[in-house]
PDB file of N, CA and C in Angstrom:
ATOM      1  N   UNK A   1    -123.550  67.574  60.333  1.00  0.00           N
ATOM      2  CA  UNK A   1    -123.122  67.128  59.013  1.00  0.00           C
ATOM      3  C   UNK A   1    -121.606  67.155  58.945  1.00  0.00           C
ATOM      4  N   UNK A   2    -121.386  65.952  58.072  1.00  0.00           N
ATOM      5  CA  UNK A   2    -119.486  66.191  58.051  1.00  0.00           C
ATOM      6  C   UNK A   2    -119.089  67.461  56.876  1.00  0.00           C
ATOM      7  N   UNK A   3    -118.081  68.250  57.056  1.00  0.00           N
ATOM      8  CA  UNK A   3    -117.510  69.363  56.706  1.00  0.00           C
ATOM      9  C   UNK A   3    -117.280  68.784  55.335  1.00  0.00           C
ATOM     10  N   UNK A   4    -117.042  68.086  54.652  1.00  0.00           N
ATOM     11  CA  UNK A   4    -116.365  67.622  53.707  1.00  0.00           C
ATOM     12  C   UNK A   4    -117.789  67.353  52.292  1.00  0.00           C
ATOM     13  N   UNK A   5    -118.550  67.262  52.968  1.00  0.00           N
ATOM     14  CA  UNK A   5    -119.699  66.195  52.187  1.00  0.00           C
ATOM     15  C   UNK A   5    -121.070  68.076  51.868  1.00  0.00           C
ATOM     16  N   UNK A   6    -120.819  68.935  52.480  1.00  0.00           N
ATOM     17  CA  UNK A   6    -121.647  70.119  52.580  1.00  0.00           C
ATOM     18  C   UNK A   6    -121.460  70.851  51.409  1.00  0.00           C
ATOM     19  N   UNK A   7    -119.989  70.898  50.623  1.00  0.00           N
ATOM     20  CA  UNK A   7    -119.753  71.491  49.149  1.00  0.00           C
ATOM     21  C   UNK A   7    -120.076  70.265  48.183  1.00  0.00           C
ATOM     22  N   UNK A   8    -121.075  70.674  47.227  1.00  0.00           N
ATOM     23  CA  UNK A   8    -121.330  69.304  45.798  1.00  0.00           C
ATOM     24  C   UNK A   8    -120.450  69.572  45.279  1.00  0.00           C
ATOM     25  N   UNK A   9    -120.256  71.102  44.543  1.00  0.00           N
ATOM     26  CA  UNK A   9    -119.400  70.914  43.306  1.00  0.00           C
ATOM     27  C   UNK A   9    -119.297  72.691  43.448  1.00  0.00           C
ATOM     28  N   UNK A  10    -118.316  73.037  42.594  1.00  0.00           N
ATOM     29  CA  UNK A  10    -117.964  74.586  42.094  1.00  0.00           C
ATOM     30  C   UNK A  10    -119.070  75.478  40.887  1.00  0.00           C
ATOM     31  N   UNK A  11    -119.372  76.104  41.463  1.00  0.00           N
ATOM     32  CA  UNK A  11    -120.572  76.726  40.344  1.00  0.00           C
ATOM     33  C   UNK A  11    -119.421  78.070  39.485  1.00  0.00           C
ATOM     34  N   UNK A  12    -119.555  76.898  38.364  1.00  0.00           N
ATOM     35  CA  UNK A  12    -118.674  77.427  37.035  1.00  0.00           C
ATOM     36  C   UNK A  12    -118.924  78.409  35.775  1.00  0.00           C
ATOM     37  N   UNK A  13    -119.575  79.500  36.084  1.00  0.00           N
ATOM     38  CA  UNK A  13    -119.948  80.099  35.228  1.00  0.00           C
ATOM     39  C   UNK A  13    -119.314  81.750  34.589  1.00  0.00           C
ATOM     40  N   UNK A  14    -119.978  82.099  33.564  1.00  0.00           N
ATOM     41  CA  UNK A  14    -118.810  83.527  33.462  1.00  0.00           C
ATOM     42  C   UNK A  14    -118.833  84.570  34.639  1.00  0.00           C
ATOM     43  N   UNK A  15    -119.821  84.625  35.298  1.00  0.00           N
ATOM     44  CA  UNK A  15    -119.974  85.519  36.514  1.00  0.00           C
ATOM     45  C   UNK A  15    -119.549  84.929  37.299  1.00  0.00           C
ATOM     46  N   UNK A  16    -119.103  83.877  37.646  1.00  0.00           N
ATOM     47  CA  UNK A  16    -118.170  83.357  38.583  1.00  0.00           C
ATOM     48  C   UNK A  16    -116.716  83.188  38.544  1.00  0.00           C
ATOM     49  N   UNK A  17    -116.462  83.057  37.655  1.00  0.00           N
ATOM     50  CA  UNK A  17    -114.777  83.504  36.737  1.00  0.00           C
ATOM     51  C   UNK A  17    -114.534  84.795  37.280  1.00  0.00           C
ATOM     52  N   UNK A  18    -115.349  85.591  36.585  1.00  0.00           N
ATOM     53  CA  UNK A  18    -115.354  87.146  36.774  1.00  0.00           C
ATOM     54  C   UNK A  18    -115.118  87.487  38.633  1.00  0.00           C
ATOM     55  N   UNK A  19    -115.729  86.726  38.972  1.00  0.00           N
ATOM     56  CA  UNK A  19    -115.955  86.959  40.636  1.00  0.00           C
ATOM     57  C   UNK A  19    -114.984  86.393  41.205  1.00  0.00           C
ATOM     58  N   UNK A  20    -114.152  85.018  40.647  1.00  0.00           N
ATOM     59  CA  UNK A  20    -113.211  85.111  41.384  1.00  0.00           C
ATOM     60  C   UNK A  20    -111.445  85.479  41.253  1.00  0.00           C
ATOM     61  N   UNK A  21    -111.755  86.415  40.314  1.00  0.00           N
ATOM     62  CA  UNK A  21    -109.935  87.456  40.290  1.00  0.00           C
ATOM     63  C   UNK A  21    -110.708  88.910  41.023  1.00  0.00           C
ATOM     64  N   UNK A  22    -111.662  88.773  42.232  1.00  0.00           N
ATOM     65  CA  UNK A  22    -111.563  89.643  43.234  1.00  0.00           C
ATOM     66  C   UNK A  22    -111.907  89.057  44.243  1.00  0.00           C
ATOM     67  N   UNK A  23    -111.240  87.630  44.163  1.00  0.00           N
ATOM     68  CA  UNK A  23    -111.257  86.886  45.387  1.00  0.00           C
ATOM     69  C   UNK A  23    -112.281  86.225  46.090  1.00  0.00           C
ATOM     70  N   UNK A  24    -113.737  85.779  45.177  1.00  0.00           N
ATOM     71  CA  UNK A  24    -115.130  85.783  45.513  1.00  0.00           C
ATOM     72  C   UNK A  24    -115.045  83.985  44.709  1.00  0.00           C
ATOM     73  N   UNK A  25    -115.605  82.897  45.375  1.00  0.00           N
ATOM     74  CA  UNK A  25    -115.627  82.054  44.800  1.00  0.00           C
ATOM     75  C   UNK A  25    -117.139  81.381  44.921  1.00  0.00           C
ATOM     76  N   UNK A  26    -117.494  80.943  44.317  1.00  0.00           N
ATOM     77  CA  UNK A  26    -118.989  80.048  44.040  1.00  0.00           C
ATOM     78  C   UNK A  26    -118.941  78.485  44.276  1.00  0.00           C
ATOM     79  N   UNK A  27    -119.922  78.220  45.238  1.00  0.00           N
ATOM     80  CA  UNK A  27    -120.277  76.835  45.344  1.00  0.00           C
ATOM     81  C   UNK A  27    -121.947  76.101  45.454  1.00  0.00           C
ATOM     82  N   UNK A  28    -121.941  75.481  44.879  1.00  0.00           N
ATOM     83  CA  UNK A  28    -123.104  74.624  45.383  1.00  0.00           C
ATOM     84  C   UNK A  28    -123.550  73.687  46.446  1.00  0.00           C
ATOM     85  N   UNK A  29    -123.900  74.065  47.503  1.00  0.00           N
ATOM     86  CA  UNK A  29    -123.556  73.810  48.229  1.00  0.00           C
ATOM     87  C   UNK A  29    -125.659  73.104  48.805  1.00  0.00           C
ATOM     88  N   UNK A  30    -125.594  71.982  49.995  1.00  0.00           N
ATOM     89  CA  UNK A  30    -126.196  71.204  50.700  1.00  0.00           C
ATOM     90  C   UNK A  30    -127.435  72.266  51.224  1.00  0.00           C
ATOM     91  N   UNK A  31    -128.434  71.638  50.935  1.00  0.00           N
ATOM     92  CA  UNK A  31    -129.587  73.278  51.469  1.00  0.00           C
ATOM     93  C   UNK A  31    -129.564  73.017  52.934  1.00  0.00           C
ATOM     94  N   UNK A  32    -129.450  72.534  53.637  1.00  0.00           N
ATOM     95  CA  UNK A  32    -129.505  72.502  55.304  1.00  0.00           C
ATOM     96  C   UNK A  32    -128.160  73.185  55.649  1.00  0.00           C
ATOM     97  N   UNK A  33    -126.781  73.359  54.433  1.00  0.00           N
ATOM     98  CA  UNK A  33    -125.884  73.804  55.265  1.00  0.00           C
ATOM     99  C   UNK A  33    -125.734  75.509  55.426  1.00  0.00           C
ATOM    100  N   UNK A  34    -125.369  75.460  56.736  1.00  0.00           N
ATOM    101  CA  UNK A  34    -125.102  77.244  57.182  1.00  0.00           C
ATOM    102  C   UNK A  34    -124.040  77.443  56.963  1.00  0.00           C
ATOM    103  N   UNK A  35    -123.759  79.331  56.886  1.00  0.00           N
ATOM    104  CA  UNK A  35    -122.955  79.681  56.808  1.00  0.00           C
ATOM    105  C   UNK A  35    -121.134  79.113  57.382  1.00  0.00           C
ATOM    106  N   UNK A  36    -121.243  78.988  58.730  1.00  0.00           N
ATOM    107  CA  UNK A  36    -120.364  78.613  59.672  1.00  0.00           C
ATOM    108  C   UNK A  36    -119.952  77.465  58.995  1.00  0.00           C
ATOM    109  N   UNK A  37    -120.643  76.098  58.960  1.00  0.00           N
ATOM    110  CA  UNK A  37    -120.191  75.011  58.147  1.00  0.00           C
ATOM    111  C   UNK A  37    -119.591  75.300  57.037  1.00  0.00           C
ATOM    112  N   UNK A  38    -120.217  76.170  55.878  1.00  0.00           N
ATOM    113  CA  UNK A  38    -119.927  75.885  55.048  1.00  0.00           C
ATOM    114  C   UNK A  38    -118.337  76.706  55.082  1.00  0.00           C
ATOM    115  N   UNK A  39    -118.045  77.340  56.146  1.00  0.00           N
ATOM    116  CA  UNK A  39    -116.164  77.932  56.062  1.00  0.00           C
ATOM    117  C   UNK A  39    -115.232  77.394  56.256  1.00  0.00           C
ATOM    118  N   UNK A  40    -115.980  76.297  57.600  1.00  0.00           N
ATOM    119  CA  UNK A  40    -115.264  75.081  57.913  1.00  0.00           C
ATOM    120  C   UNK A  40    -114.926  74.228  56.771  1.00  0.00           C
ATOM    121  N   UNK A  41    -115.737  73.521  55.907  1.00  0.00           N
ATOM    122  CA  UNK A  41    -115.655  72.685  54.877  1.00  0.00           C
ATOM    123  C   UNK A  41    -114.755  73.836  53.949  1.00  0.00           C
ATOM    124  N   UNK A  42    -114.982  74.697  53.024  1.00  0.00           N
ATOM    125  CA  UNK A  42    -114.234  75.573  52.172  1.00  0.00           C
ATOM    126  C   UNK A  42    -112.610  75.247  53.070  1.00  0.00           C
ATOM    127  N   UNK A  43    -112.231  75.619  54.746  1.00  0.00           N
ATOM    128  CA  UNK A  43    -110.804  75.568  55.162  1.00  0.00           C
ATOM    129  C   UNK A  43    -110.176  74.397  55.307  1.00  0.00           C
ATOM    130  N   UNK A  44    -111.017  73.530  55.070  1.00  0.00           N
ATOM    131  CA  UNK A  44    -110.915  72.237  55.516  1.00  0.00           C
ATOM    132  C   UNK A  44    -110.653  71.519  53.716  1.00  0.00           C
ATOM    133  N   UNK A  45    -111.149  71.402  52.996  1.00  0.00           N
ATOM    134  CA  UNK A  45    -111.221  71.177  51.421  1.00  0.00           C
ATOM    135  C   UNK A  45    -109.913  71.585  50.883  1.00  0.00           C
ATOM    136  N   UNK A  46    -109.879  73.052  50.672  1.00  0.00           N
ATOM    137  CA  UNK A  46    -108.643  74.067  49.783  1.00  0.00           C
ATOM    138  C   UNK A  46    -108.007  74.135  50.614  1.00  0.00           C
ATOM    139  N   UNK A  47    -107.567  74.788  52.067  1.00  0.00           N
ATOM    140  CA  UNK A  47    -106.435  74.858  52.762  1.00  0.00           C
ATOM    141  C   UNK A  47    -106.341  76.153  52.762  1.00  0.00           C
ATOM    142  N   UNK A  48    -107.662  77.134  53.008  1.00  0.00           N
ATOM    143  CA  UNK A  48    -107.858  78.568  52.544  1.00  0.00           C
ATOM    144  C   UNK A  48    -108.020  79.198  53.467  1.00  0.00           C
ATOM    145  N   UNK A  49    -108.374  80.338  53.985  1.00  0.00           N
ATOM    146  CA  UNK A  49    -108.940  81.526  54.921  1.00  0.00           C
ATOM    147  C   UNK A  49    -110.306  82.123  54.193  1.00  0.00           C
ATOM    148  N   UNK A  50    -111.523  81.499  54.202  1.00  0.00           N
ATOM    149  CA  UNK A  50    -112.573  82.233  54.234  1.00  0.00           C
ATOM    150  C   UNK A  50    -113.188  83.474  55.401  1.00  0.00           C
ATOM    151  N   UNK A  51    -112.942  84.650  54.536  1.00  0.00           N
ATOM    152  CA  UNK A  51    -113.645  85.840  55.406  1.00  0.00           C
ATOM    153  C   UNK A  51    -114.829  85.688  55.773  1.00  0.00           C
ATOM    154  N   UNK A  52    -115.484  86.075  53.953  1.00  0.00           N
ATOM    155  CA  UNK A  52    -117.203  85.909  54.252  1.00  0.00           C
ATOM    156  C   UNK A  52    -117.991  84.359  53.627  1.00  0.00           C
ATOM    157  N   UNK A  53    -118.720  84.333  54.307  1.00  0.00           N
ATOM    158  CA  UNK A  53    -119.673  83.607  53.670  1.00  0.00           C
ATOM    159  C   UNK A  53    -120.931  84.254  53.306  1.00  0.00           C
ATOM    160  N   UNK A  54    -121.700  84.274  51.937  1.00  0.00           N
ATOM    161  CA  UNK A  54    -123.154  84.300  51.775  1.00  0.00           C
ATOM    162  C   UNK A  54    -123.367  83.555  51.032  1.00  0.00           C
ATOM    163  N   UNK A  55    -125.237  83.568  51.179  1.00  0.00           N
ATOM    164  CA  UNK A  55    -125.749  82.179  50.402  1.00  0.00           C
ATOM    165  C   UNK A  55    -126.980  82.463  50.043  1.00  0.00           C
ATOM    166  N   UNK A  56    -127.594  82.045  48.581  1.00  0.00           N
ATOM    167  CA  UNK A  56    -128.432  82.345  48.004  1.00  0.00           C
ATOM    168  C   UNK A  56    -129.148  81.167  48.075  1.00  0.00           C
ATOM    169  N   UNK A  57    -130.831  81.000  48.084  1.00  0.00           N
ATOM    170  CA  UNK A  57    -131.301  80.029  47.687  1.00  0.00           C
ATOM    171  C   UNK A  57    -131.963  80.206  46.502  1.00  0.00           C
ATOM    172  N   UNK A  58    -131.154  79.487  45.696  1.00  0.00           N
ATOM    173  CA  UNK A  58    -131.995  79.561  43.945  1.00  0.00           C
ATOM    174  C   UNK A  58    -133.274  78.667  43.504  1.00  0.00           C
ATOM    175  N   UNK A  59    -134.875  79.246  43.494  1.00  0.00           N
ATOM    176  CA  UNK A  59    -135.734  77.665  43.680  1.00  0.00           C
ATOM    177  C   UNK A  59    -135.758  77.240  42.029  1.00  0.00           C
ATOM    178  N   UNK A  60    -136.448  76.684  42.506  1.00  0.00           N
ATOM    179  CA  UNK A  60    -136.614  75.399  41.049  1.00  0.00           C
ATOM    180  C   UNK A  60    -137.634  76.445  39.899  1.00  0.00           C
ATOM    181  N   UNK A  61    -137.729  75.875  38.781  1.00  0.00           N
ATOM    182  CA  UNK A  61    -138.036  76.011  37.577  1.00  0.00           C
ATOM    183  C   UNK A  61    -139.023  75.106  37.079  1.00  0.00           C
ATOM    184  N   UNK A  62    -140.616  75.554  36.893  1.00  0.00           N
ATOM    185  CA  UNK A  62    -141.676  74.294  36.103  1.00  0.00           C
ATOM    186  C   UNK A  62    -141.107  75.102  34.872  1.00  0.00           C
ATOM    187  N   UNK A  63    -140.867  73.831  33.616  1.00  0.00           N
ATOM    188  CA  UNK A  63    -140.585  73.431  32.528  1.00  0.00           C
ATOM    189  C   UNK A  63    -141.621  72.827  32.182  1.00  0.00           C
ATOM    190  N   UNK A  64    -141.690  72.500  30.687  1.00  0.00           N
ATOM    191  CA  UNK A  64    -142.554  72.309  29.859  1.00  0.00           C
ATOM    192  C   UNK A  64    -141.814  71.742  28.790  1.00  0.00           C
ATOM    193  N   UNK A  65    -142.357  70.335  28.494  1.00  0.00           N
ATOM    194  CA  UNK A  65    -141.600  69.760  27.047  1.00  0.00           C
ATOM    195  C   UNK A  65    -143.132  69.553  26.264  1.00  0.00           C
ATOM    196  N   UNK A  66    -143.078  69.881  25.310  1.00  0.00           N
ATOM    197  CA  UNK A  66    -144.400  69.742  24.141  1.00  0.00           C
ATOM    198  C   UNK A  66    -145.873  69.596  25.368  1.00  0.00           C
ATOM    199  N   UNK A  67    -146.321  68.429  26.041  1.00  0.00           N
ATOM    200  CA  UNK A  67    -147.656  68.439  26.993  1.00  0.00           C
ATOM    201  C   UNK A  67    -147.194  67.965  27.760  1.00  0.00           C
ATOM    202  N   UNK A  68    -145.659  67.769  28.351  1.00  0.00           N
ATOM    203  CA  UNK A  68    -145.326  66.902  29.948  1.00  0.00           C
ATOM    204  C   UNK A  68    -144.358  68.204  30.425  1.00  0.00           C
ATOM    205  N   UNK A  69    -145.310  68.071  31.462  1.00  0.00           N
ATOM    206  CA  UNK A  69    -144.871  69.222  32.459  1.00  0.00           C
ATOM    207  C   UNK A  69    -143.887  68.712  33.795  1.00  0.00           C
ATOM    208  N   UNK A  70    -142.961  69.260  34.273  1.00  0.00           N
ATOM    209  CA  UNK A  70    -141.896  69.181  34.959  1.00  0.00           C
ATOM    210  C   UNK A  70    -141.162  69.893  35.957  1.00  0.00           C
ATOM    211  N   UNK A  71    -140.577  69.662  36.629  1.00  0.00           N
ATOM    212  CA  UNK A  71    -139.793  71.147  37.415  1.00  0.00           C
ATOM    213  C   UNK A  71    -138.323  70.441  37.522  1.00  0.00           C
ATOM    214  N   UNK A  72    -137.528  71.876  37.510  1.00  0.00           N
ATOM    215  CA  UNK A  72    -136.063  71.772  37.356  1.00  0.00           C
ATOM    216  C   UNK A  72    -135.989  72.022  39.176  1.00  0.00           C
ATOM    217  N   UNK A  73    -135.068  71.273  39.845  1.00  0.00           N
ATOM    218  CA  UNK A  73    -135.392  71.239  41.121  1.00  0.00           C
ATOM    219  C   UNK A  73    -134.181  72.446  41.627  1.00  0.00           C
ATOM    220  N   UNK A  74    -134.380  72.892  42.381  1.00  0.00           N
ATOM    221  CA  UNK A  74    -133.580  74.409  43.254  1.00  0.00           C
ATOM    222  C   UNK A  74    -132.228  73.890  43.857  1.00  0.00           C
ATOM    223  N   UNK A  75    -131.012  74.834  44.093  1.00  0.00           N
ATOM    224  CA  UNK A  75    -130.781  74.272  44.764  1.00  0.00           C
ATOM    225  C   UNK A  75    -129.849  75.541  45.685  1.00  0.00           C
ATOM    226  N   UNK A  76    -128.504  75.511  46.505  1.00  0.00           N
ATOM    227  CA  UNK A  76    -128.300  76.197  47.346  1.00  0.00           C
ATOM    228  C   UNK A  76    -126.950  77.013  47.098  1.00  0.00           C
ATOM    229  N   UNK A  77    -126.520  78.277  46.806  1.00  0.00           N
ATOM    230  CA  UNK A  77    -125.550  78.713  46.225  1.00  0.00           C
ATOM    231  C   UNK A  77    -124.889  79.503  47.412  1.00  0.00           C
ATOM    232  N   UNK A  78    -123.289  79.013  47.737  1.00  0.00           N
ATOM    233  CA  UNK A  78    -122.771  80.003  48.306  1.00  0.00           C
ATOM    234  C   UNK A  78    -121.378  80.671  47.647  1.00  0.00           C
ATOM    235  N   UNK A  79    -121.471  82.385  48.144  1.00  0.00           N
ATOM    236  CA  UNK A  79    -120.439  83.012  47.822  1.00  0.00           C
ATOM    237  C   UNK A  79    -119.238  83.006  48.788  1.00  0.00           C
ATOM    238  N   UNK A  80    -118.223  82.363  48.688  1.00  0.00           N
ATOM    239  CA  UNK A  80    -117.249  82.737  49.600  1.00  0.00           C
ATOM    240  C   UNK A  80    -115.754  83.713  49.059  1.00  0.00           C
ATOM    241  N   UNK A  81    -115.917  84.792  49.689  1.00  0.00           N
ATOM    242  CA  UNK A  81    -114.737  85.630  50.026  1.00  0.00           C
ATOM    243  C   UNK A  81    -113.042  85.016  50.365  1.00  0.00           C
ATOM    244  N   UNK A  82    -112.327  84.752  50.038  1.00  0.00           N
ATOM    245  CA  UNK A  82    -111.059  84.885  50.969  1.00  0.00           C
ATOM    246  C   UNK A  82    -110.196  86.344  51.038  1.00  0.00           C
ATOM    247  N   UNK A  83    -109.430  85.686  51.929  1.00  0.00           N
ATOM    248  CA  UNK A  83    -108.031  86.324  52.360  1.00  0.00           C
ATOM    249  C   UNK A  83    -107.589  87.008  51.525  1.00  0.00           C
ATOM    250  N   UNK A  84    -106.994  88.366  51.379  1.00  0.00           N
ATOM    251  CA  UNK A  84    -106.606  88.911  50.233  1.00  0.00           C
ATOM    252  C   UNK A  84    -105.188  88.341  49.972  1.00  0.00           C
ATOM    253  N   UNK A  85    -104.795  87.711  48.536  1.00  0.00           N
ATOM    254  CA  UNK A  85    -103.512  87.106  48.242  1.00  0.00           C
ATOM    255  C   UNK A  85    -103.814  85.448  48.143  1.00  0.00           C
ATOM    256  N   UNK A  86    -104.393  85.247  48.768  1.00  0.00           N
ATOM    257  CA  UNK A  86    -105.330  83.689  48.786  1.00  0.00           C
ATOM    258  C   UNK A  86    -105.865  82.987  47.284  1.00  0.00           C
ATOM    259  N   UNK A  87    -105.848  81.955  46.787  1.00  0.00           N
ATOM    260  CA  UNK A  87    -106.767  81.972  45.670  1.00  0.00           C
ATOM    261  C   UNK A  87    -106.839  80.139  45.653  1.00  0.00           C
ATOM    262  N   UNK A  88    -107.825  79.699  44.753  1.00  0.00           N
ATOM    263  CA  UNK A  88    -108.360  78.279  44.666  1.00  0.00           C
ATOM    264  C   UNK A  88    -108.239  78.061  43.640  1.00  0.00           C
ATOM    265  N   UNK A  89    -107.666  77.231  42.929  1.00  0.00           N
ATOM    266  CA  UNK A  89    -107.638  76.695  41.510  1.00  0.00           C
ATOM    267  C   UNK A  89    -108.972  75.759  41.132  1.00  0.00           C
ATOM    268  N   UNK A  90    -109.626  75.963  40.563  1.00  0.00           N
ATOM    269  CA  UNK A  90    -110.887  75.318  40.669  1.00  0.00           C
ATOM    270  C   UNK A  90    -111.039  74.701  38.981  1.00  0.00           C
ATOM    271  N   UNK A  91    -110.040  75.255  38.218  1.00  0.00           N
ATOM    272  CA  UNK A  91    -110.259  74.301  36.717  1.00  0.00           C
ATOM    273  C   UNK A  91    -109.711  72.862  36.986  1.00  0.00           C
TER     274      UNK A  91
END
């Protein structure tokens, strides 16, 4: 997979704010991609030093609207660490 195309978007939430003024940033990231890729793409994207990588898989959600039933589909969350002094502007 190309390095570039493996991050969708920044997972923007208050626990992720919170997580990153200790240097911890959130992404949503491609479910086939691994760790290794996904540091490459993060150094390759921002211009950063990723330490760690981890990654959660969050699954989907059946929903219910009045009698039509549904599922909210899953998708792939990673935490990346940098460099201490390092940081990503992500607003």
């Amino acid at each position: 997979m190309q390095d570039i195309f493996l991050i969708k978007k920044p997972h923007l939430t208050d626990k992720a704010t919170r997580a990153s003024s200790e240097g911890k940033y959130l992404f949503v990231v491609k479910s086939g991609a691994s760790k290794p890729e996904i540091k490459k793409a993060v150094k390759a994207i921002y211009k950063v030093d990723p330490i760690v990588v981890n990654t959660v898989n969050i699954p989907g959600k059946n929903k219910r609207f009045r009698n039509i039933k549904g599922k909210h589909s899953g998708y792939k969350k990673a935490i990346v660490m940098l460099k201490p002094g390092q940081k990503i502007d992500l607003q």
